[in-house]
N, C-alpha and C. Protein backbone atom coordinates (compact mmCIF):
# COMPACT_ATOMS: atom_id res chain seq x y z
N UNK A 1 90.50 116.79 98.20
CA UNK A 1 90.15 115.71 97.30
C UNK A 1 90.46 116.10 95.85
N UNK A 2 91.70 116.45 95.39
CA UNK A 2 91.72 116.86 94.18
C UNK A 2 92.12 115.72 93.26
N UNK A 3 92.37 114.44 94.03
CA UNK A 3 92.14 113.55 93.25
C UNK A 3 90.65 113.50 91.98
N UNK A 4 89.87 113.98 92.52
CA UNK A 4 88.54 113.85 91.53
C UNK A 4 88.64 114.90 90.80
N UNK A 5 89.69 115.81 90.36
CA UNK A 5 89.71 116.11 89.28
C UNK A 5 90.25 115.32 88.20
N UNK A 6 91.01 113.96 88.50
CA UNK A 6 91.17 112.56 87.72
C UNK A 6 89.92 112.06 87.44
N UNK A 7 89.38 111.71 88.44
CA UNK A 7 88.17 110.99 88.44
C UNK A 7 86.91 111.90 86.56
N UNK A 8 86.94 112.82 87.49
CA UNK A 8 86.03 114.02 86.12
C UNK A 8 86.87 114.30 84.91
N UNK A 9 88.50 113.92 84.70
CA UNK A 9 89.09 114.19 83.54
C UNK A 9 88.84 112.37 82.36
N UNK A 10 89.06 111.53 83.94
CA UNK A 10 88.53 110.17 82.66
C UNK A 10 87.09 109.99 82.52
N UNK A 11 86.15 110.48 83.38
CA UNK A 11 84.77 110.59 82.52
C UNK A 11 84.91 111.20 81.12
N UNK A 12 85.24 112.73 81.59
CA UNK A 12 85.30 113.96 80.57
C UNK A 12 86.14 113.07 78.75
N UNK A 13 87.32 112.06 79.32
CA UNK A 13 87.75 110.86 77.92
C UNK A 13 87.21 110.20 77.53
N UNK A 14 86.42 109.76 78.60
CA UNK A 14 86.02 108.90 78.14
C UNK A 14 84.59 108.30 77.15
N UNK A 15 83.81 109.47 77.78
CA UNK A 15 82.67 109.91 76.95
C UNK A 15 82.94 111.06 75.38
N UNK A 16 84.18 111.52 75.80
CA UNK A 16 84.61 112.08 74.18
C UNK A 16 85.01 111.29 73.27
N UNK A 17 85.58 110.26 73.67
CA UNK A 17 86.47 109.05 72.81
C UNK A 17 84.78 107.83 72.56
N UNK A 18 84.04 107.88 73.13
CA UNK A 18 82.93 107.12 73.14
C UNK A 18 82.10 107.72 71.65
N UNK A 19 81.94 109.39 72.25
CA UNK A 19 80.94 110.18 71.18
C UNK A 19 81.70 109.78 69.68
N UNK A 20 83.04 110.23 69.47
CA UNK A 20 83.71 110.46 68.59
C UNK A 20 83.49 108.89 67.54
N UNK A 21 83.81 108.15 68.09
CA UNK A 21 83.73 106.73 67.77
C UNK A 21 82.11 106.32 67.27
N UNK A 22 81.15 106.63 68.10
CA UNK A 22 79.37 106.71 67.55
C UNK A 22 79.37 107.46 66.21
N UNK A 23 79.80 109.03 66.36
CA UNK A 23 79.77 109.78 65.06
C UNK A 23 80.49 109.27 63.46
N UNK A 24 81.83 108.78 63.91
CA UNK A 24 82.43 108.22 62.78
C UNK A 24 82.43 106.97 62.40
N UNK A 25 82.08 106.07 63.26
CA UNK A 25 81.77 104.35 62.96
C UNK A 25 80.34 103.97 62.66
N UNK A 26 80.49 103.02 61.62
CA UNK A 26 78.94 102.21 62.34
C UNK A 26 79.64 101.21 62.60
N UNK A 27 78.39 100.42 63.32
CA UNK A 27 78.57 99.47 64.33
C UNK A 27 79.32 98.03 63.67
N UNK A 28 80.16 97.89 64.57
CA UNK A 28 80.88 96.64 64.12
C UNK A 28 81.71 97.03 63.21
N UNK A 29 82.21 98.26 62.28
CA UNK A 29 83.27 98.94 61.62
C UNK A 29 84.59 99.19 62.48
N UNK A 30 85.72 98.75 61.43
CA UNK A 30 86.51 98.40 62.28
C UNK A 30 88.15 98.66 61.25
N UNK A 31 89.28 100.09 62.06
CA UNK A 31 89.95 100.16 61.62
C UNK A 31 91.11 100.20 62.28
N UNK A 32 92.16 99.35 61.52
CA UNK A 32 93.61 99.34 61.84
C UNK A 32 94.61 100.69 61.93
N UNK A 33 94.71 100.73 63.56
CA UNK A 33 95.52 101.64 63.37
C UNK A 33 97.01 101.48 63.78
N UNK A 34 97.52 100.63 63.97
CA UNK A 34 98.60 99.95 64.33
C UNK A 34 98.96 98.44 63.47
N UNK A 35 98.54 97.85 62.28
CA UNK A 35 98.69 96.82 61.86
C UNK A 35 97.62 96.19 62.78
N UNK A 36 98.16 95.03 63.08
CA UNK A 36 96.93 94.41 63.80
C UNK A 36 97.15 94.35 65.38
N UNK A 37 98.02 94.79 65.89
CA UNK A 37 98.08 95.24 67.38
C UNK A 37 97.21 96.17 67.60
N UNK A 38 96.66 97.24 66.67
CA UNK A 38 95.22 97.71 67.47
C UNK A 38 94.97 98.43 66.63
N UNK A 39 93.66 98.06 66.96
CA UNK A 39 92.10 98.77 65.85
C UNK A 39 91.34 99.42 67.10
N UNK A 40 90.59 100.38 66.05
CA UNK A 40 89.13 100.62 66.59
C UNK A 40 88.36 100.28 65.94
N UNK A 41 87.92 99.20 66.68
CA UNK A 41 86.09 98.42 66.21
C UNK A 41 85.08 98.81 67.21
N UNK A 42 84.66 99.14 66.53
CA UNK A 42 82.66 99.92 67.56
C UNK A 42 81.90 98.85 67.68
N UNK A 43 81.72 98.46 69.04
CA UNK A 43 80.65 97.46 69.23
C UNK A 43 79.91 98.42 70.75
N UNK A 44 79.03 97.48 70.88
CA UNK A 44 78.11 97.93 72.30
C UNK A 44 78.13 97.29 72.83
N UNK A 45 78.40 96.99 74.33
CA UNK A 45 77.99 95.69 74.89
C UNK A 45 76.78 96.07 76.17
N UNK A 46 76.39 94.95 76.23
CA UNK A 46 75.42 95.30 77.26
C UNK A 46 76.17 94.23 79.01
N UNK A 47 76.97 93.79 78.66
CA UNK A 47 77.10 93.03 79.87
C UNK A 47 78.39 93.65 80.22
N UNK A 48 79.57 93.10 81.09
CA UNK A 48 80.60 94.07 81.60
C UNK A 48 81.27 94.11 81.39
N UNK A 49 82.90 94.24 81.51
CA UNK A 49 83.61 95.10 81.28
C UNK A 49 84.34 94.26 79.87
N UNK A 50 85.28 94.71 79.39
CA UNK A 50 86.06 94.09 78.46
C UNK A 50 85.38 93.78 77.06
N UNK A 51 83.72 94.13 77.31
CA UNK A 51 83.29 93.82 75.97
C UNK A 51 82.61 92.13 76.02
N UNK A 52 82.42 91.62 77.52
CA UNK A 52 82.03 90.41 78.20
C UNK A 52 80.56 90.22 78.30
N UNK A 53 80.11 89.64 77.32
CA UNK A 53 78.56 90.05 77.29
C UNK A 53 78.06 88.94 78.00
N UNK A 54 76.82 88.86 79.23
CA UNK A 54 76.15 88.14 79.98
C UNK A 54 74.28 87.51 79.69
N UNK A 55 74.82 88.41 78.77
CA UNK A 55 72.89 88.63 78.12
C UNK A 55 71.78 89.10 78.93
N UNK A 56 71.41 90.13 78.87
CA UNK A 56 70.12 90.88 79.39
C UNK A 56 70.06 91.19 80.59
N UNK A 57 71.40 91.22 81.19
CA UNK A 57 71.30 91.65 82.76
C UNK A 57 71.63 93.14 83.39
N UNK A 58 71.58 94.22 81.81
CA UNK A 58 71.96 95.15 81.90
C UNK A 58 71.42 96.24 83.59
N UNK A 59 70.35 96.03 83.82
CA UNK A 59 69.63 96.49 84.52
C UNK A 59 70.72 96.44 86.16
N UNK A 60 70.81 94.61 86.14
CA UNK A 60 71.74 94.50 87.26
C UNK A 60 73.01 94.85 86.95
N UNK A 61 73.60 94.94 86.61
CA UNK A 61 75.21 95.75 86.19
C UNK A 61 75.05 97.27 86.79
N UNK A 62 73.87 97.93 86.19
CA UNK A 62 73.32 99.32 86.12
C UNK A 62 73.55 99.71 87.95
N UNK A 63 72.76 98.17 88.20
CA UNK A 63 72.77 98.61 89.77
C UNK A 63 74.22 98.28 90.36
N UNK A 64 74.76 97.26 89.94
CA UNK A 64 75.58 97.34 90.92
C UNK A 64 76.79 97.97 90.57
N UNK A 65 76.96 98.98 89.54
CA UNK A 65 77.39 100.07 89.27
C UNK A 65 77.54 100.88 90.27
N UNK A 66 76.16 101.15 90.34
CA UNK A 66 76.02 102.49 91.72
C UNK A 66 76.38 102.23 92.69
N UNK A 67 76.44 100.91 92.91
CA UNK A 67 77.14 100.19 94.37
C UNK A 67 78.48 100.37 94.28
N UNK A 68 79.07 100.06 93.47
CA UNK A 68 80.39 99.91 93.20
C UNK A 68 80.81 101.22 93.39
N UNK A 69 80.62 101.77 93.31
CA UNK A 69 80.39 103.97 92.88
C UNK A 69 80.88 104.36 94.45
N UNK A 70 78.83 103.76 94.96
CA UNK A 70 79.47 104.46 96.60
C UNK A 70 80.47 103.84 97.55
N UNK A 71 80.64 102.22 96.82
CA UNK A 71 82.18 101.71 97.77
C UNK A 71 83.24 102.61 97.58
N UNK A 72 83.64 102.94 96.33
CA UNK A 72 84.40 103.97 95.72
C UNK A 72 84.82 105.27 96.28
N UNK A 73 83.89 105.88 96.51
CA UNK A 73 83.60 107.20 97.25
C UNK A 73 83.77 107.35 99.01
N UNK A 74 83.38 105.65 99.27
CA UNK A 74 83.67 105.71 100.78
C UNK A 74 84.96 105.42 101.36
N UNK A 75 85.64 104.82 100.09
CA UNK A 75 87.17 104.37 100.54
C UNK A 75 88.15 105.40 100.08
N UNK A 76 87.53 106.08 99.28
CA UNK A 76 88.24 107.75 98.86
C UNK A 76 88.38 108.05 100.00
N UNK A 77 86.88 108.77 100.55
CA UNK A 77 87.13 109.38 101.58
C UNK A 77 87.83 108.64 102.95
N UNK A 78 87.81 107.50 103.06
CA UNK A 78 88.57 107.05 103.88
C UNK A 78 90.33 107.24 103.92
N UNK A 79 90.23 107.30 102.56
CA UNK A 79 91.86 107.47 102.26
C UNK A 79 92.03 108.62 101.75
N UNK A 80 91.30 110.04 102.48
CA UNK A 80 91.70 111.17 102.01
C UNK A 80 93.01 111.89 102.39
N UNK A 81 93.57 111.17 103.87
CA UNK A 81 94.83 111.55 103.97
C UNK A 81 96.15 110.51 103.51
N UNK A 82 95.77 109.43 103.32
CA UNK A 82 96.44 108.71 102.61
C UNK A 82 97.63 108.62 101.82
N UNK A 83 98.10 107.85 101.25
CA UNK A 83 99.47 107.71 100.04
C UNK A 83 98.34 108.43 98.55
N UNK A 84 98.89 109.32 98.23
CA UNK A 84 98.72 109.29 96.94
C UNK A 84 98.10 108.57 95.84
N UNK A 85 99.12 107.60 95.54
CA UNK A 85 99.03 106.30 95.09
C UNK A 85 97.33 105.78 94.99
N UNK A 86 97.43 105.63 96.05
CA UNK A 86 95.90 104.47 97.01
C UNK A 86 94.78 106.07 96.41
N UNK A 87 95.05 106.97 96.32
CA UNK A 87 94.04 107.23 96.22
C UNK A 87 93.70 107.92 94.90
N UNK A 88 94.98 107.95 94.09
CA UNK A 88 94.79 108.50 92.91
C UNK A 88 94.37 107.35 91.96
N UNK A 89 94.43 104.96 92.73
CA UNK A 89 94.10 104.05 91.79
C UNK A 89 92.83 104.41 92.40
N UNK A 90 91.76 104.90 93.30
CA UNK A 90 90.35 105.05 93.54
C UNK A 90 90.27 106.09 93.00
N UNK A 91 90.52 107.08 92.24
CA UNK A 91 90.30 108.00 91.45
C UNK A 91 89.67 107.73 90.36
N UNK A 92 90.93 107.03 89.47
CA UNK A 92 90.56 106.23 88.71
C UNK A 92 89.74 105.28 88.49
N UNK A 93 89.24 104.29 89.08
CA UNK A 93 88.41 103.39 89.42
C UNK A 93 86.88 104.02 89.19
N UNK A 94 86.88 105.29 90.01
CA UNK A 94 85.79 106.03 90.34
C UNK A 94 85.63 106.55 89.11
N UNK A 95 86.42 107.26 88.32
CA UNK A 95 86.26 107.77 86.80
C UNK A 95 85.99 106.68 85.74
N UNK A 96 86.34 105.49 85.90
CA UNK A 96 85.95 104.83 84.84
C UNK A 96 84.55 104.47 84.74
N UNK A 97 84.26 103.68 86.50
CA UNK A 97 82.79 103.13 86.16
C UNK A 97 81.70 104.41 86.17
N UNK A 98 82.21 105.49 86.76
CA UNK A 98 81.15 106.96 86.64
C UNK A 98 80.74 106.08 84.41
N UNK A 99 81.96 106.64 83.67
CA UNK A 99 81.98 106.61 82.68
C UNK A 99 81.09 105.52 82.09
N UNK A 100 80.78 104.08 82.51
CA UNK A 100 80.35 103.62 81.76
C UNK A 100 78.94 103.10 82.57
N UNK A 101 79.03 103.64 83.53
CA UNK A 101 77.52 104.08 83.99
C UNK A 101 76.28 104.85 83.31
N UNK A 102 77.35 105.99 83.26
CA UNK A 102 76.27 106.51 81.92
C UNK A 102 75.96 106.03 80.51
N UNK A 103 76.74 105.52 80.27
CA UNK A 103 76.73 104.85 78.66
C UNK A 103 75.41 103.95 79.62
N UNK A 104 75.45 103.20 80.45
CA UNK A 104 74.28 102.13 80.50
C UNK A 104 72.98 103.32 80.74
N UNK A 105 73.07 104.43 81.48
CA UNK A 105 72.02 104.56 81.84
C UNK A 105 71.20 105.53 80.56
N UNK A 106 72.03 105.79 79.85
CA UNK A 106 71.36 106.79 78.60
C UNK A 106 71.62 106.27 77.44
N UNK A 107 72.22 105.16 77.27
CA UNK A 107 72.13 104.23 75.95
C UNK A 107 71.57 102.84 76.15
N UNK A 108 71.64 102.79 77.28
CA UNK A 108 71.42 101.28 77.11
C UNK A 108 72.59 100.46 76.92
N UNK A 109 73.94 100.72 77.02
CA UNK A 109 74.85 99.44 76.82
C UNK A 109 75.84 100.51 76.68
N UNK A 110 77.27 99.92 76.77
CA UNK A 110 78.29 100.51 76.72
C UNK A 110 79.38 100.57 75.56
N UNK A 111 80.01 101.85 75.16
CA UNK A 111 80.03 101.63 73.65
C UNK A 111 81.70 101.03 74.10
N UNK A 112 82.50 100.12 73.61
CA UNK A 112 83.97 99.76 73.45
C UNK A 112 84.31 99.77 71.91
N UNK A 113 85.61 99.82 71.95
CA UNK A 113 86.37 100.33 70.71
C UNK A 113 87.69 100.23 70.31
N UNK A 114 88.78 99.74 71.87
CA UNK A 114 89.86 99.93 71.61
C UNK A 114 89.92 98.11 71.76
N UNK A 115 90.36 97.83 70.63
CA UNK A 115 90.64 96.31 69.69
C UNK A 115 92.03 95.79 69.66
N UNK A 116 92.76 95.26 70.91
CA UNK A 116 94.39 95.05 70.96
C UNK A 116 94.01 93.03 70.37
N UNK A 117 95.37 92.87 69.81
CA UNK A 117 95.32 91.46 69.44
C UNK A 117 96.55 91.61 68.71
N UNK A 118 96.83 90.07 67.79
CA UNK A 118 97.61 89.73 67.07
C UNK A 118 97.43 89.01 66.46
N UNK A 119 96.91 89.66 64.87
CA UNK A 119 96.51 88.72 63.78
C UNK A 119 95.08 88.25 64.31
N UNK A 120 94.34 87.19 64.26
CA UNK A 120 93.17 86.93 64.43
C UNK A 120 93.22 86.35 66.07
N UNK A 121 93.78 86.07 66.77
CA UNK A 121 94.03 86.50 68.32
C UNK A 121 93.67 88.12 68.49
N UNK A 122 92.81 87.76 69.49
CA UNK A 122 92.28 89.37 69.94
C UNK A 122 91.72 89.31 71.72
N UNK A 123 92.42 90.45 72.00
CA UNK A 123 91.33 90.93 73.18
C UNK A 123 90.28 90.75 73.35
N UNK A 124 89.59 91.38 74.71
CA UNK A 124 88.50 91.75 74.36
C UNK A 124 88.90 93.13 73.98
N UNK A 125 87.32 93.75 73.20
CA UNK A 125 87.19 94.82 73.24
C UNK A 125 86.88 95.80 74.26
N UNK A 126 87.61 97.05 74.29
CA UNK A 126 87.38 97.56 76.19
C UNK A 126 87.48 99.19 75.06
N UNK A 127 87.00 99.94 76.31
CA UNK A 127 86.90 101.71 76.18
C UNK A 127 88.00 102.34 77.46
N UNK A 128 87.94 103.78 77.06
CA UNK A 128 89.23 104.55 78.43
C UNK A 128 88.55 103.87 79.68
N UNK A 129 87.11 103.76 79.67
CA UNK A 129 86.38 103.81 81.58
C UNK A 129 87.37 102.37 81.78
N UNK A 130 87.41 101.10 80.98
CA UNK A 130 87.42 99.92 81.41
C UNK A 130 89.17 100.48 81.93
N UNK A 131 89.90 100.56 80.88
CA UNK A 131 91.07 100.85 81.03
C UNK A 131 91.30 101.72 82.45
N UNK A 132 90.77 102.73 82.81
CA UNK A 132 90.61 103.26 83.68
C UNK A 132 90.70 102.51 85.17
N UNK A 133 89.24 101.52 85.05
CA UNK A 133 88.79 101.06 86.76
C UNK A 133 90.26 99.47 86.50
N UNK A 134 90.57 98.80 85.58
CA UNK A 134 91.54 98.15 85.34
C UNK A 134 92.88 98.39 86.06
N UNK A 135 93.22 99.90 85.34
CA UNK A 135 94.96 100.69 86.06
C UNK A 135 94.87 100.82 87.57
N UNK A 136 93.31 101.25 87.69
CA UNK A 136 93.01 101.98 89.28
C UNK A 136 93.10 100.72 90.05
N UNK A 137 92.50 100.03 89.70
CA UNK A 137 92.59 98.31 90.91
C UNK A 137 93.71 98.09 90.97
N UNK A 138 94.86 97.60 89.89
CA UNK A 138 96.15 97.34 89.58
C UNK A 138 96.75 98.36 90.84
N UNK A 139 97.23 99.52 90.77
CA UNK A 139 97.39 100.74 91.58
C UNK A 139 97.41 100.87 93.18
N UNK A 140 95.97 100.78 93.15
CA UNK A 140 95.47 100.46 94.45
C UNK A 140 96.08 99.41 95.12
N UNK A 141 95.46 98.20 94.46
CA UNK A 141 96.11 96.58 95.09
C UNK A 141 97.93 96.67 95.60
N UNK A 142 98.51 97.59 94.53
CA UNK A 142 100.16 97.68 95.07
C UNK A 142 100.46 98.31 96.12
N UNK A 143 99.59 99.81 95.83
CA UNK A 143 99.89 100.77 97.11
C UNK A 143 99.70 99.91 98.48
N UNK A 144 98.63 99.12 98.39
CA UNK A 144 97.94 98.73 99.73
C UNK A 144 98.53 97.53 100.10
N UNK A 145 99.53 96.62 98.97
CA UNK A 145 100.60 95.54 99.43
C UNK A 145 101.94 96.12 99.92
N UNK A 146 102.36 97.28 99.16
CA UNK A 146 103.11 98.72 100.35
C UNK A 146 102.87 98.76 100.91
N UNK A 147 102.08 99.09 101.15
CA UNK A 147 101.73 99.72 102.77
C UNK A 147 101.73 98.69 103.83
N UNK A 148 101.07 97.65 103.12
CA UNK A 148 101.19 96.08 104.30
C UNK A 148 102.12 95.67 104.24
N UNK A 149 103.51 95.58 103.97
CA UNK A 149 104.56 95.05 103.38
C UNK A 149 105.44 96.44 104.46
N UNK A 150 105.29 97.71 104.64
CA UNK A 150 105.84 98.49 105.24
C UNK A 150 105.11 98.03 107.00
N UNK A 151 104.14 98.16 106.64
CA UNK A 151 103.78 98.27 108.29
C UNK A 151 104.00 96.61 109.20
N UNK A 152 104.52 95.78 108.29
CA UNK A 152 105.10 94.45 108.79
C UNK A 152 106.13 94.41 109.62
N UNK A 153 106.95 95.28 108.55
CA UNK A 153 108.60 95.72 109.07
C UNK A 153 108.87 96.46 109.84
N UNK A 154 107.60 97.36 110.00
CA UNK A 154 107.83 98.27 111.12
C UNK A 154 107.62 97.76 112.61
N UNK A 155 106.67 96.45 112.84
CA UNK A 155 106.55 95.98 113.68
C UNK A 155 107.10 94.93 114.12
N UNK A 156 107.94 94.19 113.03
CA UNK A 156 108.88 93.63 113.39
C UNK A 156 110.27 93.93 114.10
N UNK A 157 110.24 95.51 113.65
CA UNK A 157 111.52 96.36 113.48
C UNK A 157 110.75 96.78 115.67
N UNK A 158 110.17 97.02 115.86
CA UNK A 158 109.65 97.58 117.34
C UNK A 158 109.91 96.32 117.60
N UNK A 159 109.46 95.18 117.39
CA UNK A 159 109.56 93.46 118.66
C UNK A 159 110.69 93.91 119.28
């Protein structure tokens, strides 16, 4: 399973890029580092991903976090002999929401920061974890339309 040394390198970002951003911002401070294709603005959100706030349901997110976690972990291990691929987008996946699990469970809300847009068109605001479980689904979803897309042909290819 050395995939989860992915998994523990985008926690390990993602909570450094989180701290770093608390220490040097206050909240709602917000700087251009690309013109206006992207800033870092410090906000918190308490609802999910993208900076998508639901109002006060932090608690349930919290939980179904952990749910989300052990689906994560069970389809790892399901796909420990697997394509690569399939298991390096559950790597990822697994490293992001680890990441903003903790932001809920020891702050209370999750800190985002990375601010893509154009001119007063904007994103949402998202952090590495979101970016993270985002690439990993993307990833996953292809490997596993490969793989169904291969094992079609192969049984067409036996008729």
């Amino acid at each position: 399973m050395q995939v989860l040394f992915v998994s523990a390198g985008i926690v390990v970002l993602d909570q450094v890029t989180k701290y770093l951003i608390k220490v040097n911002f206050s909240l709602h401070e917000s700087v251009r580092m690309i013109g206006s294709l992207l800033r870092l603005t410090y906000v918190e959100n308490t609802g999910i991903v993208f900076g998508i706030s639901v109002g006060g349901a932090l608690p349930m997110f919290t939980f179904l976090s952990m749910i989300a976690i052990g689906f994560v972990i069970y389809f790892l291990y399901r796909e420990r002999t697997g394509p690569l691929g399939s298991r390096l987008g559950l790597a990822l996946v697994l490293g992001g929401a680890i990441g903003n699990l903790i932001d809920r469970v020891l702050r209370g809300s999750v800190v985002d920061f990375l601010d893509f847009g154009f001119g007063s068109h904007r994103f949402y605001i998202f952090n590495v974890a979101d970016s993270a479980v985002t690439v990993g689904v993307a990833i996953y979803l292809i490997m596993t339309m490969i793989a169904d897309s291969q094992a079609r042909k192969m049984e067409t290819e036996s008729a």
